[in-house]
Protein backbone atom coordinates (compact mmCIF):
# COMPACT_ATOMS: atom_id res chain seq x y z
CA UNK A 1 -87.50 22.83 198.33
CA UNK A 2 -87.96 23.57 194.39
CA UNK A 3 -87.25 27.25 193.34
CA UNK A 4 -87.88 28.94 190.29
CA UNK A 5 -87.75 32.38 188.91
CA UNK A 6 -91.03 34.00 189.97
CA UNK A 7 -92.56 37.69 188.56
CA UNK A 8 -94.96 39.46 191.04
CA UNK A 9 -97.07 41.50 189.27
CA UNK A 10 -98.95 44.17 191.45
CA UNK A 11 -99.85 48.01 191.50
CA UNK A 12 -99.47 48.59 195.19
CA UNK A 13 -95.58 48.93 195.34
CA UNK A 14 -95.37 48.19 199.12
CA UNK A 15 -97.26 44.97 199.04
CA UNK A 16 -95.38 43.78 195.60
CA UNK A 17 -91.76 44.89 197.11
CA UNK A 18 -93.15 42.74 200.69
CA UNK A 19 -93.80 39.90 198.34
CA UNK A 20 -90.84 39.83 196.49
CA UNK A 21 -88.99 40.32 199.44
CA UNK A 22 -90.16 37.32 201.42
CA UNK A 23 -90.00 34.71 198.56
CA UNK A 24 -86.17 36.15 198.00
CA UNK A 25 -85.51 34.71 201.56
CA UNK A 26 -86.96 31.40 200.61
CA UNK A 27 -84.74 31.33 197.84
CA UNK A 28 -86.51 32.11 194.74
CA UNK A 29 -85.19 34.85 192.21
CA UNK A 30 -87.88 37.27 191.67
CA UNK A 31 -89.37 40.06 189.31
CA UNK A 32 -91.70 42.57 189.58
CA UNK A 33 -93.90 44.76 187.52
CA UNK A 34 -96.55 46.82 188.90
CA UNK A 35 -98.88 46.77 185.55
CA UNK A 36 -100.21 43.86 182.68
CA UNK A 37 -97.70 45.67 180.00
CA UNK A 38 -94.35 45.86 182.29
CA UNK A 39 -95.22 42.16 183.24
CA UNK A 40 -95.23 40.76 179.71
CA UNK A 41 -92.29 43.21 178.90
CA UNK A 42 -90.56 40.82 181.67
CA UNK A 43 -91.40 37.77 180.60
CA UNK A 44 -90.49 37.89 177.06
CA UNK A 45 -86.73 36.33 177.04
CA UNK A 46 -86.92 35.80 180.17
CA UNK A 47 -87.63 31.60 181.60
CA UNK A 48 -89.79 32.94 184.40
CA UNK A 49 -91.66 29.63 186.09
CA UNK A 50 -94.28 31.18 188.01
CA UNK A 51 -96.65 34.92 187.72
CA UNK A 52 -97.99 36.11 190.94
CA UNK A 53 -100.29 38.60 190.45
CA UNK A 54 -103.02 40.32 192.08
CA UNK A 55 -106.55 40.13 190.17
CA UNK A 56 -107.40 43.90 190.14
CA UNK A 57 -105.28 46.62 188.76
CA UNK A 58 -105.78 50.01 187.28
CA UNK A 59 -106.60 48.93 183.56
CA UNK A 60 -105.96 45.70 182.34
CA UNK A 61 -106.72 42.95 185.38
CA UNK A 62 -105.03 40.24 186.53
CA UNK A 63 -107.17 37.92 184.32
CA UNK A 64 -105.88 39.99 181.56
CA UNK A 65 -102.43 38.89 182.30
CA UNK A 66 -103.24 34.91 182.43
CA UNK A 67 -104.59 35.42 179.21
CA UNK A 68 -101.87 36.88 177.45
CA UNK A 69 -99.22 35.48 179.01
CA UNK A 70 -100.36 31.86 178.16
CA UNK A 71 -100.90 33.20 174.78
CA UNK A 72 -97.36 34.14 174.74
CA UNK A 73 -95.95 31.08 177.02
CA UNK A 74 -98.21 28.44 177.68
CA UNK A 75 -95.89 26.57 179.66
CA UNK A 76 -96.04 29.56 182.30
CA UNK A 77 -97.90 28.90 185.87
CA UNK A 78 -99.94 31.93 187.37
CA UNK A 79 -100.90 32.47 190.83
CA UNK A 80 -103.97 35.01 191.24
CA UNK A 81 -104.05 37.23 194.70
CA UNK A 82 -107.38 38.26 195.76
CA UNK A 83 -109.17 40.30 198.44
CA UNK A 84 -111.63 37.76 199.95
CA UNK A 85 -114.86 39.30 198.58
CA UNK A 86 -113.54 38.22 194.89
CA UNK A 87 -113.33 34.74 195.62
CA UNK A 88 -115.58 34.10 192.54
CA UNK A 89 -113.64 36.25 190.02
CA UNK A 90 -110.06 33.96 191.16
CA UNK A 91 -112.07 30.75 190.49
CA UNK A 92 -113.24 32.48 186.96
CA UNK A 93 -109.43 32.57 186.86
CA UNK A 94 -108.65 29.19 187.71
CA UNK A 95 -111.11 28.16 184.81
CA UNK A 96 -108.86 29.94 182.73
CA UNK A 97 -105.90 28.42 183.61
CA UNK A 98 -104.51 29.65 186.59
CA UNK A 99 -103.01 26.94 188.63
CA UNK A 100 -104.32 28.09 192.35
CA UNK A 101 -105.25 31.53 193.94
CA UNK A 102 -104.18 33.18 197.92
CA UNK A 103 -106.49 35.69 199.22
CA UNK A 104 -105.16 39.13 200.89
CA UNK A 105 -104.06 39.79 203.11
CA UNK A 106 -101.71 37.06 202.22
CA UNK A 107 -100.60 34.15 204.49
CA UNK A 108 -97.11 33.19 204.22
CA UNK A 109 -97.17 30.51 205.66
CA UNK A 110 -99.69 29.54 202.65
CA UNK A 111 -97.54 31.68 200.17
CA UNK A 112 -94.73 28.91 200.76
CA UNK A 113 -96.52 26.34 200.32
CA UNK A 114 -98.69 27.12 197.05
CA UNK A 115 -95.67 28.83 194.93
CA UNK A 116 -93.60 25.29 196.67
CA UNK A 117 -97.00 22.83 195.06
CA UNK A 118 -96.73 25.22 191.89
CA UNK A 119 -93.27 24.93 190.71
CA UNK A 120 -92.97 21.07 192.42
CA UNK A 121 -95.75 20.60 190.03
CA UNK A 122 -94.53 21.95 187.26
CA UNK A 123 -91.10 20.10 187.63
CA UNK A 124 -92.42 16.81 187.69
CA UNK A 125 -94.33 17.97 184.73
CA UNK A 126 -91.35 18.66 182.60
CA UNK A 127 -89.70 15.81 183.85
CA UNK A 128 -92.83 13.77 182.75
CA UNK A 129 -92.42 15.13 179.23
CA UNK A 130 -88.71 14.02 178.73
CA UNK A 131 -89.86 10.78 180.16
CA UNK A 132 -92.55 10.59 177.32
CA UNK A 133 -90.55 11.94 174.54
CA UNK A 134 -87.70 9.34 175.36
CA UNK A 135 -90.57 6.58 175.49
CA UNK A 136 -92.13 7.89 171.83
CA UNK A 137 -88.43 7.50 170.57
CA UNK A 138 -87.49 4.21 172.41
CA UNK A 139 -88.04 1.63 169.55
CA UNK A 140 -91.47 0.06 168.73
CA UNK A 141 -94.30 -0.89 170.14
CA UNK A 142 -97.41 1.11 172.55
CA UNK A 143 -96.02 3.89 174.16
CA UNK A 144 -96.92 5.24 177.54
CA UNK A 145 -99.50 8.34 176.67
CA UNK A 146 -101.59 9.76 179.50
CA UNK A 147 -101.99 12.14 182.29
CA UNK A 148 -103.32 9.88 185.07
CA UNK A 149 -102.43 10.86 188.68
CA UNK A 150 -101.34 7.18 188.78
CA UNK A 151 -99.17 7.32 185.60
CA UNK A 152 -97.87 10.53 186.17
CA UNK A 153 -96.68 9.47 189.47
CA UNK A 154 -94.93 6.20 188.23
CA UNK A 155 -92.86 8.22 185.64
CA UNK A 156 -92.02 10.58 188.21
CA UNK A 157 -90.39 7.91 190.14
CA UNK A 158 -89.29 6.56 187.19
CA UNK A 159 -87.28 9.59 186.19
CA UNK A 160 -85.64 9.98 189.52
CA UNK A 161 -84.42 6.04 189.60
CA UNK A 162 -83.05 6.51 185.76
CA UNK A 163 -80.07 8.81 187.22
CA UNK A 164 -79.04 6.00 189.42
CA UNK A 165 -77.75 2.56 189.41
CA UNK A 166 -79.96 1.01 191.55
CA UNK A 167 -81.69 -1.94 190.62
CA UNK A 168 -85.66 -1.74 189.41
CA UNK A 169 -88.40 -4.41 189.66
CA UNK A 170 -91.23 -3.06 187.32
CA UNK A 171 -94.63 -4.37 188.10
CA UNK A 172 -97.85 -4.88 185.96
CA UNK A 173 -99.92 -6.71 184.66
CA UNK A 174 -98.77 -7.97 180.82
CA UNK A 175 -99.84 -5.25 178.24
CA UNK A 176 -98.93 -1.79 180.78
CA UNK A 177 -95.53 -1.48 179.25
CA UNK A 178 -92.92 -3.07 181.32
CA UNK A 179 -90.39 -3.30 178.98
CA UNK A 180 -91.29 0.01 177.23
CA UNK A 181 -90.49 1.92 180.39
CA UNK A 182 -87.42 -0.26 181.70
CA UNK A 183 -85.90 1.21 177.95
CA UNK A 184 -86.79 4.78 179.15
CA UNK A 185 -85.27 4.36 182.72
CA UNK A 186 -81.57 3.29 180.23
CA UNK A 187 -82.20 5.87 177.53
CA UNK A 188 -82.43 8.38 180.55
CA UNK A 189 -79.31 6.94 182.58
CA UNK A 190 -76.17 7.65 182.54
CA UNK A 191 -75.66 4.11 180.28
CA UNK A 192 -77.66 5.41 177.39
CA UNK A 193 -75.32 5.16 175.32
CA UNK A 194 -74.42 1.19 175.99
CA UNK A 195 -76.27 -1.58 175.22
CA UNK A 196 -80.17 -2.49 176.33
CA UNK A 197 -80.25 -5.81 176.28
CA UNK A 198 -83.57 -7.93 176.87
CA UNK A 199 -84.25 -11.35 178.28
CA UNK A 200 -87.43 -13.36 178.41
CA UNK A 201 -86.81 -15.66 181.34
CA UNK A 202 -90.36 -17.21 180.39
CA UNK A 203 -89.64 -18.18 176.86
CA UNK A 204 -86.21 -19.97 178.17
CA UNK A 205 -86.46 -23.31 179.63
CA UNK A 206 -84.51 -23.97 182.70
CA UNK A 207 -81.74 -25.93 180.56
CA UNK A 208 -80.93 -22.84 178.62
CA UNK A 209 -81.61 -20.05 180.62
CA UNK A 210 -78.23 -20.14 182.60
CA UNK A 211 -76.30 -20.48 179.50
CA UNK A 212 -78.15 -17.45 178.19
CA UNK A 213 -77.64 -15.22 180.73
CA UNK A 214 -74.25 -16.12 181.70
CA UNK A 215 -72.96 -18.04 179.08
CA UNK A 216 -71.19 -20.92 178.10
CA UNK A 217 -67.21 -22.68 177.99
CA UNK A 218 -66.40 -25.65 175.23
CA UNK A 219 -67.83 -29.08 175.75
CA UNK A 220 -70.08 -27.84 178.33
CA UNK A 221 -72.96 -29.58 177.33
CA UNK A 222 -73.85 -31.54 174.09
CA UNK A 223 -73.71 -29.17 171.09
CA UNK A 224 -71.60 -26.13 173.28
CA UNK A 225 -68.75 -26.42 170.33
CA UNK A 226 -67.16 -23.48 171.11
CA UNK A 227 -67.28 -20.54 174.06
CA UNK A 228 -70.34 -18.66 173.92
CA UNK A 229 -70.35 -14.94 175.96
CA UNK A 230 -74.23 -14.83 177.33
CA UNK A 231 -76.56 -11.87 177.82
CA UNK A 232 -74.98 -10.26 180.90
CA UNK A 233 -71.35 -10.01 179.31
CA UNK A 234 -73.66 -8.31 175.75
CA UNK A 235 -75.03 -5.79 178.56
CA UNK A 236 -71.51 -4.80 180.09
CA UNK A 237 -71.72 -0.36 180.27
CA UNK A 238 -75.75 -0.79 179.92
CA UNK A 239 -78.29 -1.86 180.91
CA UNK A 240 -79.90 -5.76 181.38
CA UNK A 241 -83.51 -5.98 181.36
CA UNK A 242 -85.19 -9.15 182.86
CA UNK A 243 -88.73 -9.64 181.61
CA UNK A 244 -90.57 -12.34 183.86
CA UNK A 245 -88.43 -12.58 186.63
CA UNK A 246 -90.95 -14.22 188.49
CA UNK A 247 -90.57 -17.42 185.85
CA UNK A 248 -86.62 -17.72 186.75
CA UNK A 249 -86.19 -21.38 187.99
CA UNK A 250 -84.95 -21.74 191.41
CA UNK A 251 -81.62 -23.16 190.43
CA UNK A 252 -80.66 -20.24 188.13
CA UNK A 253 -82.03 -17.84 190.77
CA UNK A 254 -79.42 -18.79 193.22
CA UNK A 255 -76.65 -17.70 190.32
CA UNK A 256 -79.08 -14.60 189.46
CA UNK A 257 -78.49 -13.58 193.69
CA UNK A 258 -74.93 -14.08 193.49
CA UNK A 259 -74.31 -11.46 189.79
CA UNK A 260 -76.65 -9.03 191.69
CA UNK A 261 -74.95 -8.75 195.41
CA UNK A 262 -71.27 -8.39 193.39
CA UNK A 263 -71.66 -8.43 189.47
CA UNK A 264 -69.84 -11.81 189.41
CA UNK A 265 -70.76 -14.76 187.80
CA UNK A 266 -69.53 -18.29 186.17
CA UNK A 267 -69.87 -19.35 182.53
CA UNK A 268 -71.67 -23.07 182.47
CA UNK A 269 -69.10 -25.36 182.55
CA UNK A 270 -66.46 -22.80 183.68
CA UNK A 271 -64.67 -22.44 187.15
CA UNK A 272 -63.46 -19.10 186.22
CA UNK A 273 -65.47 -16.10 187.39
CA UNK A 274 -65.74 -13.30 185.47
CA UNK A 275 -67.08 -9.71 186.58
CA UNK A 276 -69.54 -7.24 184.30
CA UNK A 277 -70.57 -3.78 184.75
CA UNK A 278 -74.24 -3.84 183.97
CA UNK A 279 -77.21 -2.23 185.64
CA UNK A 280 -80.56 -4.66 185.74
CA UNK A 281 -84.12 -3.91 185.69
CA UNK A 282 -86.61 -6.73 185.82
CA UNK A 283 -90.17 -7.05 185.57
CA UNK A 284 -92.75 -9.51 186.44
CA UNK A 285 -96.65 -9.57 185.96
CA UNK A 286 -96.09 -12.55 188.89
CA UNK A 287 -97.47 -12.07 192.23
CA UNK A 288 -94.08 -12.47 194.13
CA UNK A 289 -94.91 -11.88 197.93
CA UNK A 290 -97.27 -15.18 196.79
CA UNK A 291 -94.51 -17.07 194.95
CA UNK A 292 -92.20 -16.48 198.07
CA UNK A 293 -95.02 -18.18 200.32
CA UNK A 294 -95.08 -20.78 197.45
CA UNK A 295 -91.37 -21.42 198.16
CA UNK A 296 -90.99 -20.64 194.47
CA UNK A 297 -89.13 -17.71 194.57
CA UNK A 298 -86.24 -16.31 196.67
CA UNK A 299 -86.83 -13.71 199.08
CA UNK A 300 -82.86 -12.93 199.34
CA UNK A 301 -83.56 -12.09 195.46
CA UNK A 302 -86.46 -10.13 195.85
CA UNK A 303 -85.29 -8.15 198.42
CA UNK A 304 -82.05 -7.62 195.72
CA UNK A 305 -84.42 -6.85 193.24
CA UNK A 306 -86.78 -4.37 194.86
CA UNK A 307 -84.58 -1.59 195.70
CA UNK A 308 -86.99 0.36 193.29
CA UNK A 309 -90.35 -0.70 192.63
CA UNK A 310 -92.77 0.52 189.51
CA UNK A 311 -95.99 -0.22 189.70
CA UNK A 312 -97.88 0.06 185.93
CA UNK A 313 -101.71 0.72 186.62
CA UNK A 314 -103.83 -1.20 184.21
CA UNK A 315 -105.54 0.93 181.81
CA UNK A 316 -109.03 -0.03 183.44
CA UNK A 317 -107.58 2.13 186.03
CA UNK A 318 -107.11 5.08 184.17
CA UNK A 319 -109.68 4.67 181.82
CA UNK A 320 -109.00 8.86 181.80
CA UNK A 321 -106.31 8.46 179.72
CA UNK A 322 -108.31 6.15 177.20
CA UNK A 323 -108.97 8.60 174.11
CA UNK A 324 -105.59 10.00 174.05
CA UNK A 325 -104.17 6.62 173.33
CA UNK A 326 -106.91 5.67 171.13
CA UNK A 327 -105.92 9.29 169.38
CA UNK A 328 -102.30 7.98 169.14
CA UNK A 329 -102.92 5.10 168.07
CA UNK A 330 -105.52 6.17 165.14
CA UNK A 331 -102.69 8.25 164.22
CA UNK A 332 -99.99 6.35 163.82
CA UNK A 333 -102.05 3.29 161.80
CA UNK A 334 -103.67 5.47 159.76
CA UNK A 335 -100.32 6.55 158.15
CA UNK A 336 -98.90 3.52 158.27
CA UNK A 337 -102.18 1.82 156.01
CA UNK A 338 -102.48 5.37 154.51
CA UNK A 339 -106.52 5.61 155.43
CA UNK A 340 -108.31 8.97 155.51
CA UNK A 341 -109.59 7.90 159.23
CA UNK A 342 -109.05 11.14 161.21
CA UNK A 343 -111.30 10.22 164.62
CA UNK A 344 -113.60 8.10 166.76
CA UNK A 345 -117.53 8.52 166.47
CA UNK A 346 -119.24 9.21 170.10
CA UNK A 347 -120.59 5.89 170.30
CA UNK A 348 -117.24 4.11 168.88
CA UNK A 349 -115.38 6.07 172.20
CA UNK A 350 -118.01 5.36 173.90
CA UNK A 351 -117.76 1.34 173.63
CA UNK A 352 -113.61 1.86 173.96
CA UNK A 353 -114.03 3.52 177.30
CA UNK A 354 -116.66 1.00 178.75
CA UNK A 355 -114.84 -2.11 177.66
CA UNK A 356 -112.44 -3.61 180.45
CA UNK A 357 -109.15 -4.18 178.07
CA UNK A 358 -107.80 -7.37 180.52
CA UNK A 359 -104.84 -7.27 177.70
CA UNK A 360 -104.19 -3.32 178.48
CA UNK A 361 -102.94 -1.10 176.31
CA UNK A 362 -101.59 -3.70 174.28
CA UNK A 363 -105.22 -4.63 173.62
CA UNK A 364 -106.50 -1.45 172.94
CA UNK A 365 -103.14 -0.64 170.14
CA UNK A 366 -104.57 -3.93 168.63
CA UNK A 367 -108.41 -2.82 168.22
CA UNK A 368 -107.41 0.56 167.11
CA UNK A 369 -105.80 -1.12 164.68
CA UNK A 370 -108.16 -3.36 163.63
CA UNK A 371 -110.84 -0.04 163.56
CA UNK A 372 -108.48 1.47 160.94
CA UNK A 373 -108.10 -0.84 158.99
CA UNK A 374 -112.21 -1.96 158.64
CA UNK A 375 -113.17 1.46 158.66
CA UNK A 376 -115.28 2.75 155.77
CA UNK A 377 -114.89 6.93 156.35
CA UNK A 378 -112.80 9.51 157.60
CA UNK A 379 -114.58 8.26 161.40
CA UNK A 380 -114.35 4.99 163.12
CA UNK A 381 -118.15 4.16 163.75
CA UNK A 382 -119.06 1.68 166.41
CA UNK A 383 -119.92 -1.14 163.61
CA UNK A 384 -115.69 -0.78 162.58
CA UNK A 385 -115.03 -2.06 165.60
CA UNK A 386 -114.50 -6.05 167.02
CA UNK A 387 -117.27 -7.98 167.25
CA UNK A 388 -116.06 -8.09 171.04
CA UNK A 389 -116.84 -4.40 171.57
CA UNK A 390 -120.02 -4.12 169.41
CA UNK A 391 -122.36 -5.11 172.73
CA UNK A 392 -120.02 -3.35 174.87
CA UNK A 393 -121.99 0.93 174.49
CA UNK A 394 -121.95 1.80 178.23
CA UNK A 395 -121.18 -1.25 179.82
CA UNK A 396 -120.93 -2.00 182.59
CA UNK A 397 -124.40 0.05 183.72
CA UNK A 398 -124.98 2.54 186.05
CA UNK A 399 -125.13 1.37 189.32
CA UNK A 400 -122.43 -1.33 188.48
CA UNK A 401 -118.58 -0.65 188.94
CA UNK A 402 -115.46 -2.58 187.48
CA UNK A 403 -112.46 -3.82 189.21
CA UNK A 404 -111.78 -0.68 189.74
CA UNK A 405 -115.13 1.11 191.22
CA UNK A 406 -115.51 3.50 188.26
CA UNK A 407 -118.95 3.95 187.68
CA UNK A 408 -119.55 4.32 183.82
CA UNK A 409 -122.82 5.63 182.44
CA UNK A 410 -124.75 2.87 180.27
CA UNK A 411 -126.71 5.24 177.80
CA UNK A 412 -124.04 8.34 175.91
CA UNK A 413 -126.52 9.41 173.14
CA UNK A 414 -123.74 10.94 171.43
CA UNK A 415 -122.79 13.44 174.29
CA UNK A 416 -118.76 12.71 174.63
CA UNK A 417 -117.73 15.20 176.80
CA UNK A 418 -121.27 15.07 178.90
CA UNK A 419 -120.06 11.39 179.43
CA UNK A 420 -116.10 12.42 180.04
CA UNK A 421 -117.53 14.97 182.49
CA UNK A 422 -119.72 12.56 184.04
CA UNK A 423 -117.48 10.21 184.59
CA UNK A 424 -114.86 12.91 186.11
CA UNK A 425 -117.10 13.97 188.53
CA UNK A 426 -117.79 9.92 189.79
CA UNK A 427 -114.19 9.05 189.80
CA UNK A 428 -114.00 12.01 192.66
CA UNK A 429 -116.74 11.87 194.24
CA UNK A 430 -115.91 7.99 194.70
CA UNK A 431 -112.30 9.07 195.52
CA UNK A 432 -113.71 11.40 198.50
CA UNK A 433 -115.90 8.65 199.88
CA UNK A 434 -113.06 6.37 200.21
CA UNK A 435 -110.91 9.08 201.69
CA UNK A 436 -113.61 9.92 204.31
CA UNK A 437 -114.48 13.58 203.06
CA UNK A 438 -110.85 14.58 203.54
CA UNK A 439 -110.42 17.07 200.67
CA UNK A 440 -106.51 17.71 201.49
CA UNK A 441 -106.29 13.43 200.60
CA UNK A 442 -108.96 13.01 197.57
CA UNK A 443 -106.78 15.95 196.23
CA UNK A 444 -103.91 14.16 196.57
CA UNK A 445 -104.55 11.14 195.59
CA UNK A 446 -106.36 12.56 192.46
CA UNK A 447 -103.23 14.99 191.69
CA UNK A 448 -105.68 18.23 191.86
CA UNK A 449 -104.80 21.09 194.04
CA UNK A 450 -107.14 21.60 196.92
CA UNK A 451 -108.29 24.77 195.61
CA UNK A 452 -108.98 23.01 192.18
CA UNK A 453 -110.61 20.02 193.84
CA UNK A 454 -113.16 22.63 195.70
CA UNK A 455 -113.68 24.41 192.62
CA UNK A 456 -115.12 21.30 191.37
CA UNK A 457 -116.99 20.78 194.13
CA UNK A 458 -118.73 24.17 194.29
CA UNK A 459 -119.44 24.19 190.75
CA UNK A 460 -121.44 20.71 190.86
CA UNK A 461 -123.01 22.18 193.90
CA UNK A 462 -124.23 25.47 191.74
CA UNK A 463 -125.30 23.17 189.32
CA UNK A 464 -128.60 21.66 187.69
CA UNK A 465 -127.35 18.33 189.31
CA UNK A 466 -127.54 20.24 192.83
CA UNK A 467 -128.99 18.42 195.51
């Protein structure tokens, strides 16, 4: 169970000392004030992680106190109690930023829980953001920007497995980032500061790719004029990162299942073996399970391999996360060709978040790229970019989904946001169908809060689109 240091904020002294009381016993420190000034006097200097407060006080209001306190520290979660009759003023609240709301009298039963979701949340949030600002340092290339549930979850797990030694098989299709993020799991590790070392088992043939890896004696082969240390000895203290494991040859696999079961291994052409302290992450964009029915891959080595498994999502699959990477990337090639390009024109975002991008984010770097450098103004208009996205405004059409179900609308008319909102509201609605109606699942899945996912609910219920 996560704790945190937690403020209750109320005027009825009895109820706030109750509160603090209980959440002392479930471990949490806790602070209280019993008015809006006494709880900002509390958090200044102070790292408190979560505000529980009730909604109505004597002068300034609960809402008040999310206001000011984000102003102050917008990294700070808030928790809104409510009397059930001002269920509509705590979801006013939630629209400005308060992460969920309890109703009195308060459960607490449901007290544990929501200030347990609250602070889990915000862990894996911070942990998220040292993930991304090792990933923005760790050398060149796309780097992983986004806030998909599906991202978000993989760096979480990510994070965790960087601590350890344990072996990682990253997953994903080429273009995710594979080799971005095995760099963040050894800048995070306790090997950070030994050597990353990358090998390209596809670019290898089968004739060099032992030597590589393990190395080579004198006179081992024609042209091996002298001993030759390979890539796992260059890793010892760090890290050894196999890209396209699934391309290893079965011959060198065998030698690949011996180094990971003891960290032993023979030069070519040596009968001495030799021992190296390296941790390995590999990656493949391979369908293994199918290559081990193929009887082209090991299953003694995947097993090895998989001890953790990251699975990149596509970016078709989190087409969410599209204009924040398009953002980063208009940024960073607009100071490197020094053009005055500053954004994207409705229509131009419009034809980035329609188009499929089989090559991933590795695609879309390259036609950001290519927008820069062909646009004409301080906005990239839909003419700047590829002729491959100039037929590509709304598609696929309404009624039509791609690989991954999203529905996308096929006319924008220069309403961004109407079509971000739009396509929001599909992605859940979609997301409840599949899980049956089962809000507590959608939410989950979706990385919402239930209250949050109801919210949204109600308010496209109350809305013109009603019915």
């Amino acid at each position: 169970m996560r704790t945190g240091l937690i403020l209750v904020v109320d005027d009825e002294q009895a109820q706030r000392e109750n509160l603090a009381e209980v959440l002392a016993e479930q471990g949490h420190q806790v602070l209280q004030a019993g008015d809006v000034d006494a709880a900002l006097s509390r958090i200044e200097g102070q790292p408190v992680d979560l505000i529980l407060t009730d909604l109505r006080m004597p002068g300034a209001s609960g809402l008040d106190l999310l206001r000011r306190a984000r102003d102050r520290r917008p990294d700070i979660d808030v928790v809104i109690m409510t009397a059930f009759g001002s269920i509509d003023q705590a979801v006013e609240a939630m629209r400005h930023g308060a992460g969920d709301f309890l109703t009195k009298p308060i459960d607490l039963d449901h007290l544990e829980m929501v200030v347990e979701r609250t602070l889990r949340l915000r862990g894996l949030e911070k942990e998220n953001q040292n993930l991304r600002r090792r990933l923005e340092t760790a050398g060149s290339g796309f780097q992983l920007v986004g806030a998909a549930g599906s991202l978000t979850a993989v760096l979480s797990r990510a994070q965790r497995a960087a601590g350890t030694d344990a072996t990682v098989l990253v997953l994903g299709e080429s273009g995710t980032g594979k080799e971005l993020l095995a760099r963040s799991i050894h800048d995070l590790s306790q090997r950070a500061d030994g050597p990353f070392v990358a090998v390209n088992c596809a670019a290898l043939p089968e004739t060099l790719l032992e030597s590589e890896l393990f190395g080579h004696v004198k006179g081992a082969f024609t042209g091996a004029d002298a001993n030759r240390p390979g890539r796992v000895q260059a890793a010892a203290g760090g890290t050894l990162f196999l890209d396209e494991i699934g391309d290893v040859p079965l011959t060198v696999q065998v030698k690949l299942l011996r180094f990971l079961q003891d960290r032993s291994f023979q030069p070519v052409g040596s009968d001495r073996t030799l021992q190296a302290d390296v941790r390995v992450v590999a990656a493949t964009n391979r369908d293994l399970q199918q290559r081990i029915k193929d009887e082209e891959f090991r299953e003694d080595l995947y097993f090895r391999l998989n001890v953790v498994s990251l699975e990149l999502p596509p970016l078709r699959r989190r087409r969410e996360d599209i204009p924040a990477l398009a953002a980063h990337f208009l940024e960073r090639f607009a100071r490197r060709y020094q053009r005055p390009v500053t954004g994207f024109s409705a229509e131009a975002m419009a034809a980035l978040m329609s188009h499929d991008f089989r090559g991933n984010v590795r695609e879309l770097e390259n036609l950001v790229e290519q927008a820069v450098v062909m646009a004409q103004g301080e906005t990239i208009l839909h003419e700047d970019l590829p002729q491959a996205l100039q037929g590509a405004q709304g598609q696929p059409a309404a009624g039509t989904g791609g690989d991954d179900g999203v529905l996308l609308p096929s006319q924008v008319d220069g309403d961004l946001p109407g079509m971000l909102a739009n396509l929001e509201k599909r992605i859940i609605m979609d997301t409840l169908e599949r899980c049956e109606g089962n809000q507590s699942d959608a939410a989950r899945r979706l990385g919402l809060t239930e209250s949050g996912l109801r919210y949204k609910l109600n308010k496209w219920k109350e809305g013109p689109e009603a019915g």
